[in-house]
Structures are given as structure tokens and as C-alpha cells.
C-alpha atoms as a PDB file:
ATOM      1  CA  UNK A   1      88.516 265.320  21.751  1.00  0.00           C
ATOM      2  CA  UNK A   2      91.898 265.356  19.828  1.00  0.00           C
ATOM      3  CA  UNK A   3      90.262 262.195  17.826  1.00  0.00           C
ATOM      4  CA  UNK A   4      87.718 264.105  16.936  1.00  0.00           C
ATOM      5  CA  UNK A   5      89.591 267.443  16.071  1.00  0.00           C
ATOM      6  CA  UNK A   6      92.035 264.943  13.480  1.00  0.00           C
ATOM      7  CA  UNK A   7      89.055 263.314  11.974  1.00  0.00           C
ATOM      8  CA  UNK A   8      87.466 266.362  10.908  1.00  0.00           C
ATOM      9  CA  UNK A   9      90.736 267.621   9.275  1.00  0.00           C
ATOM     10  CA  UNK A  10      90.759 264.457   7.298  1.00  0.00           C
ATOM     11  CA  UNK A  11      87.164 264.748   6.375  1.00  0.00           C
ATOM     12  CA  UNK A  12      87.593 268.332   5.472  1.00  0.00           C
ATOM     13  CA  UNK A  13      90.758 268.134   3.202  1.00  0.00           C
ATOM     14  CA  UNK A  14      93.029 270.492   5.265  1.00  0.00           C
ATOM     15  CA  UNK A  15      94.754 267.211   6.353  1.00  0.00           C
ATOM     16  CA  UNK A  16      95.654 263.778   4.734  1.00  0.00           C
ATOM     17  CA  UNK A  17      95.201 260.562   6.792  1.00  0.00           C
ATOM     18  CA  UNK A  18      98.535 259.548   5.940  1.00  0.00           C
ATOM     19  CA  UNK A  19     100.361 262.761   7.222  1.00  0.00           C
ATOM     20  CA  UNK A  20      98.409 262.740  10.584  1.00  0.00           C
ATOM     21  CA  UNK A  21      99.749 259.259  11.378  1.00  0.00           C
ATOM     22  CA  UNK A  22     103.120 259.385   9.898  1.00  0.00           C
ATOM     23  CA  UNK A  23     103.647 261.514  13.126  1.00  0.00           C
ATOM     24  CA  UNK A  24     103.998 258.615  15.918  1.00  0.00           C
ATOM     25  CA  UNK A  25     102.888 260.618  18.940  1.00  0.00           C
ATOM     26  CA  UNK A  26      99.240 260.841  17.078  1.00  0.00           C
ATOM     27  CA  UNK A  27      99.397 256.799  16.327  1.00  0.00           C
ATOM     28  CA  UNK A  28      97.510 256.544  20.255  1.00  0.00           C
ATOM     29  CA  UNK A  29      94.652 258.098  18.448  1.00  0.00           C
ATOM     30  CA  UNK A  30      94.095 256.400  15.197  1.00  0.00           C
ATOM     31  CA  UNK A  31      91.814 253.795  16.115  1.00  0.00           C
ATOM     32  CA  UNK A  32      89.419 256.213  17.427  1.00  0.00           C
ATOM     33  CA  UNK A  33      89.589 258.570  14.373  1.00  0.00           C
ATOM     34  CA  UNK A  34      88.948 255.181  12.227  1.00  0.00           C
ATOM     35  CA  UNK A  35      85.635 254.688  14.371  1.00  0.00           C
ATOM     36  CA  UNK A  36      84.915 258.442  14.076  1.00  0.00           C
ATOM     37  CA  UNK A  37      85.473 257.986   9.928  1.00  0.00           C
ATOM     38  CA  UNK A  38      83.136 254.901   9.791  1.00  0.00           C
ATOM     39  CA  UNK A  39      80.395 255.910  12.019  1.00  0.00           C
ATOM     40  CA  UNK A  40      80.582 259.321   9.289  1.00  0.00           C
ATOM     41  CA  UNK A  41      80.307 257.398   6.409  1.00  0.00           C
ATOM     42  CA  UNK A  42      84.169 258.236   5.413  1.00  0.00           C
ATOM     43  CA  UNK A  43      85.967 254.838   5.923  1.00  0.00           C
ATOM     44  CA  UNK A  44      87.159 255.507   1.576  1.00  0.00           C
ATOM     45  CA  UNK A  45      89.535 258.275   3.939  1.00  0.00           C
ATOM     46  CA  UNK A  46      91.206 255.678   5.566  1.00  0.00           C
ATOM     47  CA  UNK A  47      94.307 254.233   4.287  1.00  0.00           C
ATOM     48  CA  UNK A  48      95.966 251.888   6.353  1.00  0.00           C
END
């Protein structure tokens, strides 16, 4: 759920993909957002 909830910040702008995981308590999740982002057709939002 809280995968879900950061990927569609990304995807909407209100959120940058770095900013998210610069935080490291949300690191646990960012595997599963990057699935979320590819399955959407948004892996250009990733930046690893």
C-alpha cells in the first residue's frame, strides 16, 4: 500500500524519486515502487 501511495506521487509530480528515497526509512520500499513504475510504463522516473 505505502509502495503504491509513493509511486503515484512520483508519477504525478507532487514528489521526486530522489527525495522519496533520500529518506532511509522509505529505502524498504523502493524496489516495489520500481516494479510499480515499470509495470506503468514510467521506469524514465526512476533514477537510481
Amino acid at each position: 500500500m505505502m509502495a503504491m501511495y509513493m509511486a503515484m506521487k512520483i508519477m504525478d509530480g507532487s514528489q521526486a524519486y530522489e527525495f522519496i528515497f533520500s529518506v532511509s526509512v522509505y529505502k524498504k520500499y523502493q524496489d516495489d515502487v520500481d516494479a510499480i513504475l515499470i509495470a506503468e510504463g514510467k521506469q524514465d522516473l526512476i533514477k537510481r
